[in-house]
Protein backbone atom coordinates (compact mmCIF):
# COMPACT_ATOMS: atom_id res chain seq x y z
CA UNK A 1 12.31 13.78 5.22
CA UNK A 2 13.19 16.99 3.56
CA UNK A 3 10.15 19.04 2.52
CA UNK A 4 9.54 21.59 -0.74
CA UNK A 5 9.50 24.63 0.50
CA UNK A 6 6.78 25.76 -2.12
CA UNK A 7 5.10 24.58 -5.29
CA UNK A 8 7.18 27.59 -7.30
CA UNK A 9 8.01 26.26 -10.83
CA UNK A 10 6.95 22.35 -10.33
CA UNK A 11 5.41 20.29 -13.34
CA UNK A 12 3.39 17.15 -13.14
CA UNK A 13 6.40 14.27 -14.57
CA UNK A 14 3.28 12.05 -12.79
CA UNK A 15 -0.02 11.30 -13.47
CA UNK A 16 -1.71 8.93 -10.51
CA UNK A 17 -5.20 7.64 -10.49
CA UNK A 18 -6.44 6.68 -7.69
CA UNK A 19 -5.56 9.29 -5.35
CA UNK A 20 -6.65 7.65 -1.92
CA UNK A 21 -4.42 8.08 1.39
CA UNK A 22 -2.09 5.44 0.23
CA UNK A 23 -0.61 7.46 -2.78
CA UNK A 24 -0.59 10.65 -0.17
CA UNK A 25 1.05 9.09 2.12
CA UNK A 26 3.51 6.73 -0.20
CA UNK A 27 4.12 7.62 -3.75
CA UNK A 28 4.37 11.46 -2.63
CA UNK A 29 6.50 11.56 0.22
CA UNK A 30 9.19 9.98 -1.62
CA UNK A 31 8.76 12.31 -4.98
CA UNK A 32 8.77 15.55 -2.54
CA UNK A 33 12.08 14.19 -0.86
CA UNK A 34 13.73 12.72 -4.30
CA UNK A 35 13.28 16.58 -5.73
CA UNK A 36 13.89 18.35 -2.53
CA UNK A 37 17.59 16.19 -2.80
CA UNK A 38 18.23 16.38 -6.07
CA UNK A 39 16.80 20.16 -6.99
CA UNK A 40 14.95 18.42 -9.70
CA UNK A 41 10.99 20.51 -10.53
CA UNK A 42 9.87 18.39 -12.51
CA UNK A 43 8.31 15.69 -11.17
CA UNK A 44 5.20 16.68 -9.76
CA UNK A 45 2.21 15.12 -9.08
CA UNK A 46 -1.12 15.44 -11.05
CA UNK A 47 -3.37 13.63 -9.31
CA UNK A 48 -6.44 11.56 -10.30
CA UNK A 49 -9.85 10.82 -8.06
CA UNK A 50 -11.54 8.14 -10.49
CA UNK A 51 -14.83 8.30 -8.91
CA UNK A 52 -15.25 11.18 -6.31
CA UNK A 53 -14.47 14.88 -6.05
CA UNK A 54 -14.34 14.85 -2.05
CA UNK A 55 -10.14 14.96 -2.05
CA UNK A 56 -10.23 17.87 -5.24
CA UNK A 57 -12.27 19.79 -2.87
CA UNK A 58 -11.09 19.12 0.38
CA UNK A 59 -7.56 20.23 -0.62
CA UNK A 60 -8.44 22.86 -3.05
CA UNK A 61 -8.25 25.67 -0.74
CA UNK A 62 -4.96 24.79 0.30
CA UNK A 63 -3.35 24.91 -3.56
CA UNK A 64 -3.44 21.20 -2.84
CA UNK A 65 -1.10 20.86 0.03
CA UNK A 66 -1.92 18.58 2.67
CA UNK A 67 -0.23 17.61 6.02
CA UNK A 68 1.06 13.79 6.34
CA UNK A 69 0.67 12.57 10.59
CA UNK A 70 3.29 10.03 11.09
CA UNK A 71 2.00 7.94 14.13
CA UNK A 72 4.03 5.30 16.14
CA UNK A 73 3.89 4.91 20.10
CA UNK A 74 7.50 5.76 22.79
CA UNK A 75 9.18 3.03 24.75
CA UNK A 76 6.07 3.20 27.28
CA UNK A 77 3.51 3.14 24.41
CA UNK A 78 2.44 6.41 24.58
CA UNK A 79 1.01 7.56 20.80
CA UNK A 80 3.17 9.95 19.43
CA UNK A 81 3.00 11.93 16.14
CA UNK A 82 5.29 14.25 13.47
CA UNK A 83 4.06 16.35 11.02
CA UNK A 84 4.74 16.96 7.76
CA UNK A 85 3.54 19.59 5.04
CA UNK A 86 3.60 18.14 1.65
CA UNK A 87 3.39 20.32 -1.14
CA UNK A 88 4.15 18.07 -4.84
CA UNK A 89 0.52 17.48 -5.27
CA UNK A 90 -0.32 20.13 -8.10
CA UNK A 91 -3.83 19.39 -8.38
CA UNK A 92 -7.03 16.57 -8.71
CA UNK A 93 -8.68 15.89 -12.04
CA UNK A 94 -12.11 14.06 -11.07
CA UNK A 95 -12.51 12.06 -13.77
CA UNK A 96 -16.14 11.48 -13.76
CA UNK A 97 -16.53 15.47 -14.33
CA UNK A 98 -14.06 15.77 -17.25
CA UNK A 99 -12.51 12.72 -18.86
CA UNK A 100 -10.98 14.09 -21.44
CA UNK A 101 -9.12 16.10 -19.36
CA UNK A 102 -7.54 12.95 -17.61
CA UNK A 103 -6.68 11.66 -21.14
CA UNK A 104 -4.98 14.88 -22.30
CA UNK A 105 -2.97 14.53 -18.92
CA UNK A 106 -1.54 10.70 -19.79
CA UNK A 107 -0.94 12.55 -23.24
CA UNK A 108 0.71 15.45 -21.76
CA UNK A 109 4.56 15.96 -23.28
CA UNK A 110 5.56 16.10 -19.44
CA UNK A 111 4.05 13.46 -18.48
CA UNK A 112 6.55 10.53 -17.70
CA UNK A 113 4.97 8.28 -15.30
CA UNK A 114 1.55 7.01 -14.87
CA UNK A 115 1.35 5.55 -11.60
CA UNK A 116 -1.83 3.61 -9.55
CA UNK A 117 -3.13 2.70 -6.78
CA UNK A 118 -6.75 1.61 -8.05
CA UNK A 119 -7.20 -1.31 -5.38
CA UNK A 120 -7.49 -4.85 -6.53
CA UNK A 121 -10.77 -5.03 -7.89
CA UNK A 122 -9.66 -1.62 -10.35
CA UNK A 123 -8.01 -4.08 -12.58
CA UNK A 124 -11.41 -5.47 -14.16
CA UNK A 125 -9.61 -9.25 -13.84
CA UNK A 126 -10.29 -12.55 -12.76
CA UNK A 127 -8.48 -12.37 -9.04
CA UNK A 128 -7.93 -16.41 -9.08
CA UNK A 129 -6.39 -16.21 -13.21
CA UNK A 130 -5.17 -12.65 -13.97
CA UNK A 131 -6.93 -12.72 -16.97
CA UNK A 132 -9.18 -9.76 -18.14
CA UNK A 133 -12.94 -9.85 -17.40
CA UNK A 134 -13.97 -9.74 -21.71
CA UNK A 135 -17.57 -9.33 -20.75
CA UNK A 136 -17.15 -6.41 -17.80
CA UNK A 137 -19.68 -4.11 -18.53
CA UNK A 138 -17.27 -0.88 -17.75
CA UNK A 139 -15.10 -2.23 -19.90
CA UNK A 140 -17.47 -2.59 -22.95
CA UNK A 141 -18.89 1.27 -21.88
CA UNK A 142 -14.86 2.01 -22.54
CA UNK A 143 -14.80 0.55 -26.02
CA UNK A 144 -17.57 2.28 -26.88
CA UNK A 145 -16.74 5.55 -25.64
CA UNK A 146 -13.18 5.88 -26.21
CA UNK A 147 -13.41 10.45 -25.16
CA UNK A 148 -15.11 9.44 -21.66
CA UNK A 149 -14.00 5.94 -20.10
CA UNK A 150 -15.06 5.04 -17.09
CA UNK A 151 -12.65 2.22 -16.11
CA UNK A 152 -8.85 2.40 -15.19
CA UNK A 153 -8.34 0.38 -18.25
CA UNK A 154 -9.95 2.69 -20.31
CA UNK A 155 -8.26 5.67 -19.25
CA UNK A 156 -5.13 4.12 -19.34
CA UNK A 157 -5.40 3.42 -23.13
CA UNK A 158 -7.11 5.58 -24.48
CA UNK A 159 -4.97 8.10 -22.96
CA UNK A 160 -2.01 6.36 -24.50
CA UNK A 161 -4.30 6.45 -27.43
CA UNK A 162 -4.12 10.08 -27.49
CA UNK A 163 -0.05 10.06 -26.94
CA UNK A 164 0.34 7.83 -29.54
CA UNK A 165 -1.65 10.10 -32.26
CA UNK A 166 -0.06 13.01 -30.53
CA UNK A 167 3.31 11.44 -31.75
CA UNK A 168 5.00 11.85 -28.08
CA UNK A 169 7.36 9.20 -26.56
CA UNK A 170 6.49 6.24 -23.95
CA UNK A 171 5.47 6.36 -20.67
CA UNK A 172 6.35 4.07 -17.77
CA UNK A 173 2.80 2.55 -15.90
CA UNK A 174 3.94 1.65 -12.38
CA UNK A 175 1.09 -0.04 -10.60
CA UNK A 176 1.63 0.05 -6.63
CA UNK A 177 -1.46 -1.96 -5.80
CA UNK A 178 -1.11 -5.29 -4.12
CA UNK A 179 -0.87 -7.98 -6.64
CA UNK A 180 1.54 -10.75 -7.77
CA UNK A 181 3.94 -9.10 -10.10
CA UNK A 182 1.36 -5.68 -10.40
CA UNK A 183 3.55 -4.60 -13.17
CA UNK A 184 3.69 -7.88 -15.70
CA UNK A 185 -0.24 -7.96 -14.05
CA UNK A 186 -1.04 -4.39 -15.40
CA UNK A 187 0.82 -4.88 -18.85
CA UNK A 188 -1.08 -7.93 -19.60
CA UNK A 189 -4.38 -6.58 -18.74
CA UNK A 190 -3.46 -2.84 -21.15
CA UNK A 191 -2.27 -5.18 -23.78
CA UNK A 192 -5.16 -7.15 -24.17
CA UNK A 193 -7.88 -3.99 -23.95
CA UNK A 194 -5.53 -2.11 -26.58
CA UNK A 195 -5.79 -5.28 -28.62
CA UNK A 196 -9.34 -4.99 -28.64
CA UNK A 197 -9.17 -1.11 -29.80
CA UNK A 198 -6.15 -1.15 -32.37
CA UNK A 199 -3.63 -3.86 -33.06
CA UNK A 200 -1.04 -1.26 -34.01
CA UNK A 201 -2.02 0.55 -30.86
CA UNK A 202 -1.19 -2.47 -28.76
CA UNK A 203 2.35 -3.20 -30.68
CA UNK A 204 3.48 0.62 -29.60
CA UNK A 205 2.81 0.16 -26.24
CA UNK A 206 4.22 -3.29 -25.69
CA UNK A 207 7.44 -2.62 -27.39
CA UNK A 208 8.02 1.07 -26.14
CA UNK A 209 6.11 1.40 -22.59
CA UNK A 210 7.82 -0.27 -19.24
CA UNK A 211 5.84 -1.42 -16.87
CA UNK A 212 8.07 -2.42 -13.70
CA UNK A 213 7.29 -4.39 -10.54
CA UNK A 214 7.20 -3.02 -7.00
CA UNK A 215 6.49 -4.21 -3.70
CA UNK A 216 4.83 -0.80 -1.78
CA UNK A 217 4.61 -0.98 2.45
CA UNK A 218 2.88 1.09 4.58
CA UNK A 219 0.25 0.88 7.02
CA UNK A 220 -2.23 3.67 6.11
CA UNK A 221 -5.13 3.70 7.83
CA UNK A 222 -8.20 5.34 6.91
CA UNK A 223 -9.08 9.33 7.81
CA UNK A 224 -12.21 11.27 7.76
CA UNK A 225 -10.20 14.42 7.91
CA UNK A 226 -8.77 14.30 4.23
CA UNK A 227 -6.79 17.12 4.70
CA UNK A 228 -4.25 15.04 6.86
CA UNK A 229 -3.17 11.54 5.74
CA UNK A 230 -2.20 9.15 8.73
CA UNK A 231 0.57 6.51 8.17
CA UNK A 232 3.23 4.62 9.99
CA UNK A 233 6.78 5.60 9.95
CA UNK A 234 7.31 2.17 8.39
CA UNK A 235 8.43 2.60 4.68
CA UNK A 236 9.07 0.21 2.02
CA UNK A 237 9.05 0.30 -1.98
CA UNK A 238 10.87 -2.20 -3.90
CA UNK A 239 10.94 -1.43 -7.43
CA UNK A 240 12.57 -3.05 -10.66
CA UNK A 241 14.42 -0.29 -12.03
CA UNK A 242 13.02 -0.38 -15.31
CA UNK A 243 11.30 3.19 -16.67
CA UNK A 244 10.89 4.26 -20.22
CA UNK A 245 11.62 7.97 -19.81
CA UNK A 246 13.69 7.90 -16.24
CA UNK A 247 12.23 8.26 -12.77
CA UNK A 248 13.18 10.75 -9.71
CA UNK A 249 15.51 8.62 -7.30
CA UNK A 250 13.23 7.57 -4.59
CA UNK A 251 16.02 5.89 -2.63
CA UNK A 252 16.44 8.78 -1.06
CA UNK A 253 13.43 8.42 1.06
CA UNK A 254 14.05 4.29 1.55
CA UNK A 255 12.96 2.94 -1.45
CA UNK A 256 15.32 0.43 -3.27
CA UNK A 257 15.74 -0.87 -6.94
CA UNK A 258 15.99 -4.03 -7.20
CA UNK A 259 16.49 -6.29 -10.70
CA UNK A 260 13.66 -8.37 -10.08
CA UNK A 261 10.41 -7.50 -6.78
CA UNK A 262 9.14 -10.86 -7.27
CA UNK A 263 10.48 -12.28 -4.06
CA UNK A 264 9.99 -8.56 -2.24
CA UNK A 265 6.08 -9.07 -3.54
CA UNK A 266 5.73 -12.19 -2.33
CA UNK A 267 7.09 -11.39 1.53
CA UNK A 268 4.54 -8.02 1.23
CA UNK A 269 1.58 -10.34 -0.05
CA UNK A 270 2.40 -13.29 2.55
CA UNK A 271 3.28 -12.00 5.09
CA UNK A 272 2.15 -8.63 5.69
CA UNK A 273 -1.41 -8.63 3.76
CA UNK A 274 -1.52 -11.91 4.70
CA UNK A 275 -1.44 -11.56 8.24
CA UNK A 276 -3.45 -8.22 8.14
CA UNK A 277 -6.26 -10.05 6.31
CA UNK A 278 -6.01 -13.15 8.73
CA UNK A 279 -6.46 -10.30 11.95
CA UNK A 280 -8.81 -8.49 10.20
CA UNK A 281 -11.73 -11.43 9.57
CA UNK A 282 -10.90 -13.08 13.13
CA UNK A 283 -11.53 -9.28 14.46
CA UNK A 284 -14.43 -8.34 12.78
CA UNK A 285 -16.66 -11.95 13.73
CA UNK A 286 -15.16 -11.47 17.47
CA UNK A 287 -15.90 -7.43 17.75
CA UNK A 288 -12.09 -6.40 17.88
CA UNK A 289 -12.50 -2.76 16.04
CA UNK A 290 -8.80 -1.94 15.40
CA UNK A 291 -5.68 -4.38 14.57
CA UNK A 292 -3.82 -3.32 17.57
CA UNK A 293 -6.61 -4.24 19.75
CA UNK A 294 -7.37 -7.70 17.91
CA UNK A 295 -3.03 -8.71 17.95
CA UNK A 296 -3.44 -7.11 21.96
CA UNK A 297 -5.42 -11.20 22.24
CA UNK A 298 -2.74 -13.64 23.26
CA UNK A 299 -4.06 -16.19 21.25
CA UNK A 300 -4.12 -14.48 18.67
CA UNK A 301 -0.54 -13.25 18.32
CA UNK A 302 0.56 -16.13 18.86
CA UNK A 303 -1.71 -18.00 15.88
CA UNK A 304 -0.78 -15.44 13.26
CA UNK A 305 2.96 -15.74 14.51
CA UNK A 306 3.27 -19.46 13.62
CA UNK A 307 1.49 -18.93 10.42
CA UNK A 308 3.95 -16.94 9.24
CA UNK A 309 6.95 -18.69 11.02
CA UNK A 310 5.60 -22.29 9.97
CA UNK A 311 3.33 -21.40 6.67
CA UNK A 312 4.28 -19.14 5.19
CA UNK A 313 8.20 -18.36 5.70
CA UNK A 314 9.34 -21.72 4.14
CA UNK A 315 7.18 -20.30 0.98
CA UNK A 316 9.75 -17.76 0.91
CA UNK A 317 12.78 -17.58 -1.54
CA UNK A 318 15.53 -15.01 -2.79
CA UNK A 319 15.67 -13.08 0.02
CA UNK A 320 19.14 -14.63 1.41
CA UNK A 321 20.21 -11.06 3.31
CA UNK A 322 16.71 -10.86 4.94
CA UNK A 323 16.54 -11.95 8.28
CA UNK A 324 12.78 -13.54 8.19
CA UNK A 325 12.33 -13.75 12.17
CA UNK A 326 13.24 -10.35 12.86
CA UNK A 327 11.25 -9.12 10.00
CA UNK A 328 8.10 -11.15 11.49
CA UNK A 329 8.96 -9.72 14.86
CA UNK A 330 8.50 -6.26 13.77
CA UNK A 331 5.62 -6.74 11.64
CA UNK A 332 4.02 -8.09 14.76
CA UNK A 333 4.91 -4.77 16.68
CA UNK A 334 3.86 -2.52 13.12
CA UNK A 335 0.67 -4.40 13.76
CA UNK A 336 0.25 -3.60 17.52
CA UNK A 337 1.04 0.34 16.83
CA UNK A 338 -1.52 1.98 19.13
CA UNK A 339 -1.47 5.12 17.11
CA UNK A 340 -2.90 4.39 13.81
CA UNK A 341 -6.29 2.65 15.07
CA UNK A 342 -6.69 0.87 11.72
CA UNK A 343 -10.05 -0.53 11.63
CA UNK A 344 -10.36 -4.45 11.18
CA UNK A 345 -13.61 -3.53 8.93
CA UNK A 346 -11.61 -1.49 6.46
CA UNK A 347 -8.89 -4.03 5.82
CA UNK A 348 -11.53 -7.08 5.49
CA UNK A 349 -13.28 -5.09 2.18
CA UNK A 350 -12.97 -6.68 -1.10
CA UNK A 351 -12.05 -10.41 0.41
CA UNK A 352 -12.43 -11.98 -3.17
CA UNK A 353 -9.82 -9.80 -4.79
CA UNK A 354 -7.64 -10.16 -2.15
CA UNK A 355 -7.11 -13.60 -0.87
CA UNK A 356 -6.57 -15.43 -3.62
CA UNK A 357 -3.31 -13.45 -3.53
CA UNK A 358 -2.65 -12.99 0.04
CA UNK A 359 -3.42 -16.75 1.35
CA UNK A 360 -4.59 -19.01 -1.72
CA UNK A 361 -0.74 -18.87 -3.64
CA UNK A 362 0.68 -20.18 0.27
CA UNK A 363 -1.73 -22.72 -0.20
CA UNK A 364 -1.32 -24.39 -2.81
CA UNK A 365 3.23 -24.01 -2.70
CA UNK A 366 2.59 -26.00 1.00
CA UNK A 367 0.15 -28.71 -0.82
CA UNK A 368 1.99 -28.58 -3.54
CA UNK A 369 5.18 -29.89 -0.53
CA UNK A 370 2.77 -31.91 1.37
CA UNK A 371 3.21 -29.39 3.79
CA UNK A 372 0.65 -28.56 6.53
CA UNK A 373 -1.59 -25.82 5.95
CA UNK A 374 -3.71 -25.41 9.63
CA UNK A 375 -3.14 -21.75 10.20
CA UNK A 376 -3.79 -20.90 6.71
CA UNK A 377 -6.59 -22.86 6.27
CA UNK A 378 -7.98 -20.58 9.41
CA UNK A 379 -7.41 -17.32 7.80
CA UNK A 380 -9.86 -19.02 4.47
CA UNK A 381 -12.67 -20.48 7.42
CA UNK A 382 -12.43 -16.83 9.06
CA UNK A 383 -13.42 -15.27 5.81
CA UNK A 384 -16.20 -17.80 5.01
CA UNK A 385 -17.14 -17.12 8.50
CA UNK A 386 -17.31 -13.38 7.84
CA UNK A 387 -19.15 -13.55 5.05
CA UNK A 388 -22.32 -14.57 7.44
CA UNK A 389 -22.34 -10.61 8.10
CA UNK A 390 -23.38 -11.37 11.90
CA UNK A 391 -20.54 -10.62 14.93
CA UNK A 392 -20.40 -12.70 17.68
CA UNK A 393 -22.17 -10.27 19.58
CA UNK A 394 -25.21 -10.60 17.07
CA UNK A 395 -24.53 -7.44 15.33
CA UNK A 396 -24.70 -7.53 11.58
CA UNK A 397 -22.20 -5.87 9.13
CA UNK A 398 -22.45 -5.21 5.58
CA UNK A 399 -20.25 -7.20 3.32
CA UNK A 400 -18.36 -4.97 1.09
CA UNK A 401 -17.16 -6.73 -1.40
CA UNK A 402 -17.57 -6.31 -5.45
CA UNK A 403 -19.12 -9.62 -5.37
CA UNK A 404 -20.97 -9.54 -2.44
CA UNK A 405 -24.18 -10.49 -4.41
CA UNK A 406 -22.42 -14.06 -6.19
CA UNK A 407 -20.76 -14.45 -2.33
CA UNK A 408 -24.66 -14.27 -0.48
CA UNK A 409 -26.25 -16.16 -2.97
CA UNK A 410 -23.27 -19.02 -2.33
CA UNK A 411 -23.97 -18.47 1.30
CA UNK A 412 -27.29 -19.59 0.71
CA UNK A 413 -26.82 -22.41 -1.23
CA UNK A 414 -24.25 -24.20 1.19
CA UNK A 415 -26.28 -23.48 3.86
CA UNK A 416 -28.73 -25.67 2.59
CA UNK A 417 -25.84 -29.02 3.02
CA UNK A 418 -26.51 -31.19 5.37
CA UNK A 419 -22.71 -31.64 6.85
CA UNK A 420 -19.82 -28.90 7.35
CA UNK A 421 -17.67 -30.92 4.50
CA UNK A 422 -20.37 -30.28 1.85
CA UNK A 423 -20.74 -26.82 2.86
CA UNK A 424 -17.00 -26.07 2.97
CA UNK A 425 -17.08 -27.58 -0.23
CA UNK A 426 -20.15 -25.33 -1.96
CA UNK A 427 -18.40 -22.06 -0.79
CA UNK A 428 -15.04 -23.29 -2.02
CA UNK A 429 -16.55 -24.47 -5.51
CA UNK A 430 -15.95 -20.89 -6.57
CA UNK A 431 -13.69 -20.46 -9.47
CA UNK A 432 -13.77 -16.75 -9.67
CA UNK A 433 -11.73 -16.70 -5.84
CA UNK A 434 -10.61 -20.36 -5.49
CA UNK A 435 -9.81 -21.83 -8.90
CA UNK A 436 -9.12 -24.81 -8.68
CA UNK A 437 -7.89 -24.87 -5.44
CA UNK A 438 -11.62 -25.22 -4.02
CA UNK A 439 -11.78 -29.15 -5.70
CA UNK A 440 -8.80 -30.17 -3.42
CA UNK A 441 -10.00 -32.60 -0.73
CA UNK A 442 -6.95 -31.57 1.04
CA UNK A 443 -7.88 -27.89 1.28
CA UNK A 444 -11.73 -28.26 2.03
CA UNK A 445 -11.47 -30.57 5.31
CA UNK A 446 -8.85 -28.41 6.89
CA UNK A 447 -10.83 -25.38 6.18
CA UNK A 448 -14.04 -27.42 7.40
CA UNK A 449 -12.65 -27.93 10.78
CA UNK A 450 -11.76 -24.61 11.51
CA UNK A 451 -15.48 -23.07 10.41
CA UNK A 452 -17.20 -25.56 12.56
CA UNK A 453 -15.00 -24.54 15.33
CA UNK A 454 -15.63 -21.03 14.50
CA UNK A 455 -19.33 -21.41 14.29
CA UNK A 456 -19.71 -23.87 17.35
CA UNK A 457 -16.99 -22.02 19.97
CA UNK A 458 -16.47 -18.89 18.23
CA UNK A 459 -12.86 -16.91 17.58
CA UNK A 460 -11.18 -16.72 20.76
CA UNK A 461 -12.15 -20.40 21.97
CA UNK A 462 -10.50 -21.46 18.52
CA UNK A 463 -7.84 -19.49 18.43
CA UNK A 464 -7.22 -21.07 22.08
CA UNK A 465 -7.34 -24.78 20.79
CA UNK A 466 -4.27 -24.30 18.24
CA UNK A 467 -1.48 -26.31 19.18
């Protein structure tokens, strides 16, 4: 990529909350080339740390530059790295300090874009509807208190709030969090708060603000040192071209624009989060730390391959130039990248925001075909299986999950069934993860088979058994 040389004369164009390693290694990378390119200043990055001050003041020594560590391994698998000094961050608002000051920057005249990367549970929604949670308590703090939210929802509005009296233009909100159609996802959920604040309010954004789809890829493990951000070379963004008051042209660092990410989502959430999630529960119950040393397990490769090849490729449309089987092929190798030690633990948090996106859609397109669903319904017994908290080994592990407290109270209750069908069936009967999905006889016995084999043999014994 080609770096700024220095921060002289940039302005924030961006607004991001959430400002985790993703965004730092992502969104930025691909601003700071788009203006190095094109010459353009004014499309820097304001960034915004919704709940801690540790990245403000690890990088506010450094005028907010950081270094991004691009890890991958040589033909013989040795780790190898490449540097890069990033300097389009202009600064962190911690949000918790000083609201207002994160509403004045959505309301800023410069601002353009208000971008996010809040994880899944940020969205205060249903993960199995989409809908909006009416009765979230952060959410009811944000009505309340429209000059210090709490919530991205409530910044998000009442910050547009604030535009809106201010008598400035639209804004384009460009979720890059994983979830089906993020964009129609995030404009639903900012429609319906701004309802519940001002009609008129609501009627501005929807017919002025553009809120596009994307598809974001990159593996970006976690890192204590938050002065460097570690990432894959891997780098994908597919993003309907679709902004109310223009955009820098990220293309220039790989990113494409595309009329419609719907089909780019759904490889991304299928295949990619689908998989990780799938290695990640297996790894955690059977003590393999990283993803490269869980996909290392024969068995395993070859169980997540055929879920994708088998499961979850034929779920697949509108990608007609893609070639499906080398894309697997390389995910596989992303996944067994020895120099980004990604931690099977950090990709299992927040199961019940995730799956019903990652696995639970493939589910119900193959029942919906009569299609088999073995592989898949292994991924779903892995997680139930997790959610015991106790490794093979017998050492236990917190569940970190937003609903960890619903999830070991249904723990409890199934465990009190006297056959594996009826307590596949309890944990399934969970509408906020499974819908409906967890009344389908279909679903429940193949699920049932795979956490008796779980509990009874354990993960590699299992994994061994697939034909």
């Amino acid at each position: 990529m080609t770096a700024l040389a220095d921060k002289a004369g940039l302005s924030a164009g961006i607004v991001h909350l959430g400002l985790g390693a993703f965004a730092r290694a992502h969104l930025i990378p691909a601003t700071e080339a788009a203006m190095a390119a094109s010459g353009e200043r004014d499309w820097g990055v304001l960034g915004v740390s919704l709940r801690h001050a540790d990245v403000r003041d690890a990088l506010e020594s450094s005028r907010f530059d950081y270094t991004l560590a691009l890890r991958d391994a040589d033909a013989h698998g040795t780790p190898r790295e490449r540097r890069e000094r990033l300097r389009t961050l202009l600064g962190v608002l911690v949000a918790p300090e000083d609201p207002q000051a994160v509403l004045d920057a959505i309301a800023a005249p410069a601002t353009r874009i208000v971008s996010l990367t809040v994880t899944e549970k940020g969205y205060h929604h249903d993960p199995a509807t989409g809908a909006l949670k009416r009765d979230d308590p952060g959410l009811a703090h944000d009505l309340a208190h429209p000059h210090s939210p709490r919530t991205t929802l409530g910044f998000l509005v009442h910050g547009l709030a604030l535009r809106h009296a201010r008598g400035l233009g639209p804004v384009t909100l460009l979720s890059c969090d994983n979830l089906p159609s993020n964009g129609a996802t995030l404009r639903g959920l900012v429609l319906a708060f701004a309802a519940q604040v001002d009609a008129r309010l609501a009627d501005w954004i929807a017919s002025t603000c553009r809120f596009p789809n994307d598809m974001v890829d990159r593996i970006v493990p976690r890192n204590d040192d938050l002065t460097v951000v570690t990432a894959e070379p891997f780098f994908d963004w597919a993003i309907e071209d679709d902004f109310a008051a223009g955009r820098p042209d990220w293309t220039v660092y790989g990113a494409r624009f595309v009329v419609q990410a719907e089909p780019f989502e759904k490889l991304k959430l299928r295949m990619v989060n689908g998989a990780h999630s799938t290695i990640a529960y297996l790894g955690v119950v059977a003590g393999w730390a990283t993803v490269d040393c869980a996909i290392r397990e024969p068995a395993l490769r070859r169980a997540v391959d055929a879920m994708m090849r088998e499961e979850i490729e034929p779920t697949l449309h509108g990608l007609a130039d893609l070639d499906l089987a080398a894309y697997r092929a390389r995910l596989l190798d992303r996944f067994a990248n020895p120099a980004l030690a990604h931690r099977t633990r950090q990709i299992a948090m927040d199961g019940s925001q995730k799956i019903p996106q990652r696995w639970l859609g493939t589910v119900r397109d193959r029942l919906a075909a009569g299609a088999p669903i073995d592989r898949l319904a292994l991924a779903v017994a892995a997680w139930l299986h997790f959610l015991q908290g106790v490794d093979e080994a017998g050492k236990p592990y917190q569940i970190n999950d937003p609903l960890a407290a619903e999830l070991a109270a249904l723990q409890a209750r199934a465990a009190t069934q006297a056959d594996e069908i009826a307590r596949v069936a309890t944990l399934c009967d969970f509408a906020p993860v499974f819908g409906a999905l967890g009344g389908d006889r279909r679903f429940i016995e193949a699920v049932a088979r795979h956490t008796a084999s779980l509990r009874e043999r354990g993960v590699l014994s299992t994994l061994e058994s697939l034909q």
